[in-house]
N, C-alpha and C. Protein backbone atom coordinates (compact mmCIF):
# COMPACT_ATOMS: atom_id res chain seq x y z
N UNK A 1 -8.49 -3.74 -1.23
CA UNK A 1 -7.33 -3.53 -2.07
C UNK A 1 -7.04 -2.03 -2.18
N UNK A 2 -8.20 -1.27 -2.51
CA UNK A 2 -7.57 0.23 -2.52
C UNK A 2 -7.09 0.65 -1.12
N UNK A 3 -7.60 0.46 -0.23
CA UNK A 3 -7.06 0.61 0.97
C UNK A 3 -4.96 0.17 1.09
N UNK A 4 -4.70 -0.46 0.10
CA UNK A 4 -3.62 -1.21 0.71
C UNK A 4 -2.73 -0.52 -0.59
N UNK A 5 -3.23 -0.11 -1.45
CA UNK A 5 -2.86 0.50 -3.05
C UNK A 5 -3.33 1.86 -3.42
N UNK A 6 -3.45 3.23 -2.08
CA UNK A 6 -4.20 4.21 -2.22
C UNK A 6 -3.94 5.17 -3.38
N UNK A 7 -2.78 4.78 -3.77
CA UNK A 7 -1.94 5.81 -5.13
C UNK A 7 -2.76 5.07 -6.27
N UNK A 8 -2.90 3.96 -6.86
CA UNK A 8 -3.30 3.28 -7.54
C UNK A 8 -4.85 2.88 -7.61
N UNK A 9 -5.59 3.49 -8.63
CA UNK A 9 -7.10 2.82 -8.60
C UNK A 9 -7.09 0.86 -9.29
N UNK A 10 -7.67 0.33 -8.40
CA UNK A 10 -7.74 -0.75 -8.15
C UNK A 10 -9.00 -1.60 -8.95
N UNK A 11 -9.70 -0.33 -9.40
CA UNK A 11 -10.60 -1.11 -10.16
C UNK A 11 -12.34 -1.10 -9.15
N UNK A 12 -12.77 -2.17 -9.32
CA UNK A 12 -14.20 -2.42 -8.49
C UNK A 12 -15.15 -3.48 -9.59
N UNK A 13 -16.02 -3.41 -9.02
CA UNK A 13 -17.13 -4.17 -9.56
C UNK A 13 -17.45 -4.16 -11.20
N UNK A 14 -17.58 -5.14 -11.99
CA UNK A 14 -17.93 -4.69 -13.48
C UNK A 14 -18.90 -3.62 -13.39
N UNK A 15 -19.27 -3.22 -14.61
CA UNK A 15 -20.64 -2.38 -14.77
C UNK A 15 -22.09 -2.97 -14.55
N UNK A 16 -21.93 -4.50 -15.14
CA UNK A 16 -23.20 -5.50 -14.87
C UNK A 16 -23.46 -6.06 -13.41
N UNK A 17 -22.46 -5.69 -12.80
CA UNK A 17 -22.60 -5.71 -11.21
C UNK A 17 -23.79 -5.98 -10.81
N UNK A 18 -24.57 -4.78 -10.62
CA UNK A 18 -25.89 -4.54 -10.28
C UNK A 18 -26.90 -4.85 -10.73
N UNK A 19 -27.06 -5.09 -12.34
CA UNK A 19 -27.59 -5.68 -12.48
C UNK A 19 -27.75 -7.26 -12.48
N UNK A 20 -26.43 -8.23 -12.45
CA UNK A 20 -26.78 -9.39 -11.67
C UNK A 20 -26.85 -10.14 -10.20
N UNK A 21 -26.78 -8.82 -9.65
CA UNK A 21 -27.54 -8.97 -8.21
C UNK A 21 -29.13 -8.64 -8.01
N UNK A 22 -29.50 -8.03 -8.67
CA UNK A 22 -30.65 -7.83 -8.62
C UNK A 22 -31.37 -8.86 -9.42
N UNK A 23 -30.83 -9.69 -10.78
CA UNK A 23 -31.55 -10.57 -11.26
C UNK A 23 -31.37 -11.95 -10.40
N UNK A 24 -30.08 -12.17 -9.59
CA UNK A 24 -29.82 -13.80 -9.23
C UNK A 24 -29.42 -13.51 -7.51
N UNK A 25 -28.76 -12.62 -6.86
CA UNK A 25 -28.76 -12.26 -5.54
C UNK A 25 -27.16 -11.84 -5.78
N UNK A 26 -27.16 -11.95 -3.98
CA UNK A 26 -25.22 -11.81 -4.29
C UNK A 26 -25.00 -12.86 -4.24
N UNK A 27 -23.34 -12.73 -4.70
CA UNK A 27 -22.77 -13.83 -5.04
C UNK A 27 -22.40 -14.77 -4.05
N UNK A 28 -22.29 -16.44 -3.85
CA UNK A 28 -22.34 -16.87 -2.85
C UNK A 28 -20.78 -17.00 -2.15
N UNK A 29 -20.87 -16.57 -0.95
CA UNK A 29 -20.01 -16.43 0.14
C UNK A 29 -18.82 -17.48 0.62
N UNK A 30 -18.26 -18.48 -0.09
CA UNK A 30 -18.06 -19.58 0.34
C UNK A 30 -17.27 -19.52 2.10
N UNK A 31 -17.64 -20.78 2.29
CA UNK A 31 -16.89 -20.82 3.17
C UNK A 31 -15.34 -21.01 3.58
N UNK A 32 -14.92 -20.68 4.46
CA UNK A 32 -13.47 -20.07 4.83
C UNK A 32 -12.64 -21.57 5.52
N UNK A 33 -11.29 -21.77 4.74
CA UNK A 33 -10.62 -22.92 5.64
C UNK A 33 -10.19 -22.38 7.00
N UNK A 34 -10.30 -23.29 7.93
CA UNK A 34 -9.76 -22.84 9.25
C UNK A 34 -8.45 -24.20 9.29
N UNK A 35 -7.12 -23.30 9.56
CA UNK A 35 -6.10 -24.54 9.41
C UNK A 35 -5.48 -24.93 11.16
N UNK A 36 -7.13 -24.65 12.05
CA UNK A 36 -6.28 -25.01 13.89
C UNK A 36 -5.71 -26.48 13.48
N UNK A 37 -5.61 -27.53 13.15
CA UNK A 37 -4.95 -28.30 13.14
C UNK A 37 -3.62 -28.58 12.68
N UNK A 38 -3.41 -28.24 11.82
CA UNK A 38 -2.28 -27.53 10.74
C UNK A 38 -1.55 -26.75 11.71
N UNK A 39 -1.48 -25.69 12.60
CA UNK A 39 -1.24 -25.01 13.40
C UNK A 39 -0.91 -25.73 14.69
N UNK A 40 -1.87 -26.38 14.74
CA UNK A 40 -1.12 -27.25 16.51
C UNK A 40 -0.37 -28.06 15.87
N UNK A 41 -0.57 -29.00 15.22
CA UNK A 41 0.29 -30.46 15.07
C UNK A 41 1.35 -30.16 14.26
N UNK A 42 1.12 -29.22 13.31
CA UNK A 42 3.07 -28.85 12.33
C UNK A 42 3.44 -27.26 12.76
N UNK A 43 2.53 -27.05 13.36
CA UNK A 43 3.29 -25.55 13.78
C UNK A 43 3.29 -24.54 13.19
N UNK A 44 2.46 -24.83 12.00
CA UNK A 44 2.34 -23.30 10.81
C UNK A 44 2.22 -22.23 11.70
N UNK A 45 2.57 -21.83 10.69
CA UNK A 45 2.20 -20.41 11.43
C UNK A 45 1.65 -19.48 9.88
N UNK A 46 0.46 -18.81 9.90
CA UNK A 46 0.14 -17.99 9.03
C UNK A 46 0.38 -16.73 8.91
N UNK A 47 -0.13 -16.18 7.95
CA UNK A 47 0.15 -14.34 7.63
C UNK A 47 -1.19 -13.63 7.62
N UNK A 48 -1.35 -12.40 8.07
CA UNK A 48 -2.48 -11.90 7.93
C UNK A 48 -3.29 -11.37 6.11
N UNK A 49 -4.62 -11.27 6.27
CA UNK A 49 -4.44 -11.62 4.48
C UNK A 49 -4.71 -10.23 3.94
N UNK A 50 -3.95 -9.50 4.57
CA UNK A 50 -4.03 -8.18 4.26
C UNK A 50 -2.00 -7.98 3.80
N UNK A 51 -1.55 -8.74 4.37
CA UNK A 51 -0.13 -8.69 4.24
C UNK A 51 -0.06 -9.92 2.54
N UNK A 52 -0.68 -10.95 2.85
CA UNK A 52 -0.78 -12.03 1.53
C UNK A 52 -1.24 -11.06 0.29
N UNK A 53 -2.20 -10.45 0.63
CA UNK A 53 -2.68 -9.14 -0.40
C UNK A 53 -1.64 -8.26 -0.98
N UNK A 54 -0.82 -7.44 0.26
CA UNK A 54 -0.14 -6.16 -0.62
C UNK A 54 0.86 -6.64 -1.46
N UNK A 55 1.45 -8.38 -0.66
CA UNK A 55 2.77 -8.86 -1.06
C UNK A 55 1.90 -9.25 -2.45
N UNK A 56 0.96 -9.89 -2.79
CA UNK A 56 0.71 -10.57 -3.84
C UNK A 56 0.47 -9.01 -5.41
N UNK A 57 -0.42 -8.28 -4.83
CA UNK A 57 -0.36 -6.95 -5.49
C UNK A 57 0.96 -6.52 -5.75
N UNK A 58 1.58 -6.52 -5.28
CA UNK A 58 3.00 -5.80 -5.62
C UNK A 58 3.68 -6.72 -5.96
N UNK A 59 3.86 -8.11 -6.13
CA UNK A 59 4.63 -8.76 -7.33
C UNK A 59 3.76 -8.86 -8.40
N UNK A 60 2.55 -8.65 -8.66
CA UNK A 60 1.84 -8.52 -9.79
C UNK A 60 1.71 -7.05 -10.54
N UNK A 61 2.24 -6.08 -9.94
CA UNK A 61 2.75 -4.88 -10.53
C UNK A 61 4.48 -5.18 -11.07
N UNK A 62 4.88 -5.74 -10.03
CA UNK A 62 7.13 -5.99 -10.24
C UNK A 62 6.82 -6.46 -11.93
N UNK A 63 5.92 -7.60 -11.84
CA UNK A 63 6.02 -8.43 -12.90
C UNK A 63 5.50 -7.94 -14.10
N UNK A 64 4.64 -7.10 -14.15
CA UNK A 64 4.02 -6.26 -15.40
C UNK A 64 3.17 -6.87 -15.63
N UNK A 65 2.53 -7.84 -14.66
CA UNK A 65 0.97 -8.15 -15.29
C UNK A 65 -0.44 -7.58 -15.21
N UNK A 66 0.07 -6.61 -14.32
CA UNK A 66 -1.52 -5.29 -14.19
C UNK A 66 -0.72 -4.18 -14.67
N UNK A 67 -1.46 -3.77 -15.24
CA UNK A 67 -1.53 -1.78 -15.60
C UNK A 67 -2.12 -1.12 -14.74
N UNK A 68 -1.11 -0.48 -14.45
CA UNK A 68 -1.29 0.62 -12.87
C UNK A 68 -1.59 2.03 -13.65
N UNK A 69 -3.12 2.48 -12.96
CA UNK A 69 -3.77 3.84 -13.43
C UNK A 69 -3.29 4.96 -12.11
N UNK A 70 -2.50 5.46 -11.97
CA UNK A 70 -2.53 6.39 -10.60
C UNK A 70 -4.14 6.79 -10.71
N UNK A 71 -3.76 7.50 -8.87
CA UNK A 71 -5.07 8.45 -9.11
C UNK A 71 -5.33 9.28 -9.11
């Protein structure tokens, strides 16, 4: 996200971060939908989720539901 919002600090990890990785591990990874079927048989076509990201970040700034800290 900061990568895609470099004017804007984006935040990061709570403060207890570290310490509940070190008490329970990291957090688990789930696994990822793959939609090849969806894609051959109706033809979707997807977006990269770096584009789903900036678009979704930036109507959540339009809308006033995050407070934007420059940096």
């Amino acid at each position: 996200m900061q990568a895609l919002f470099p004017d804007i600090e984006v935040g990061g990890p709570p403060p207890e971060y570290d310490a509940m990785v070190e008490k329970y591990g990291k957090p688990f990874d789930a696994p990822r939908a793959h939609l090849d079927k969806a894609r051959q048989e109706l033809g979707l076509r997807t977006h990269a989720v770096e584009n789903t990201l900036r678009s979704t970040g930036e109507t959540m700034i339009a809308l006033g539901l995050v407070e934007t800290t420059p940096k």
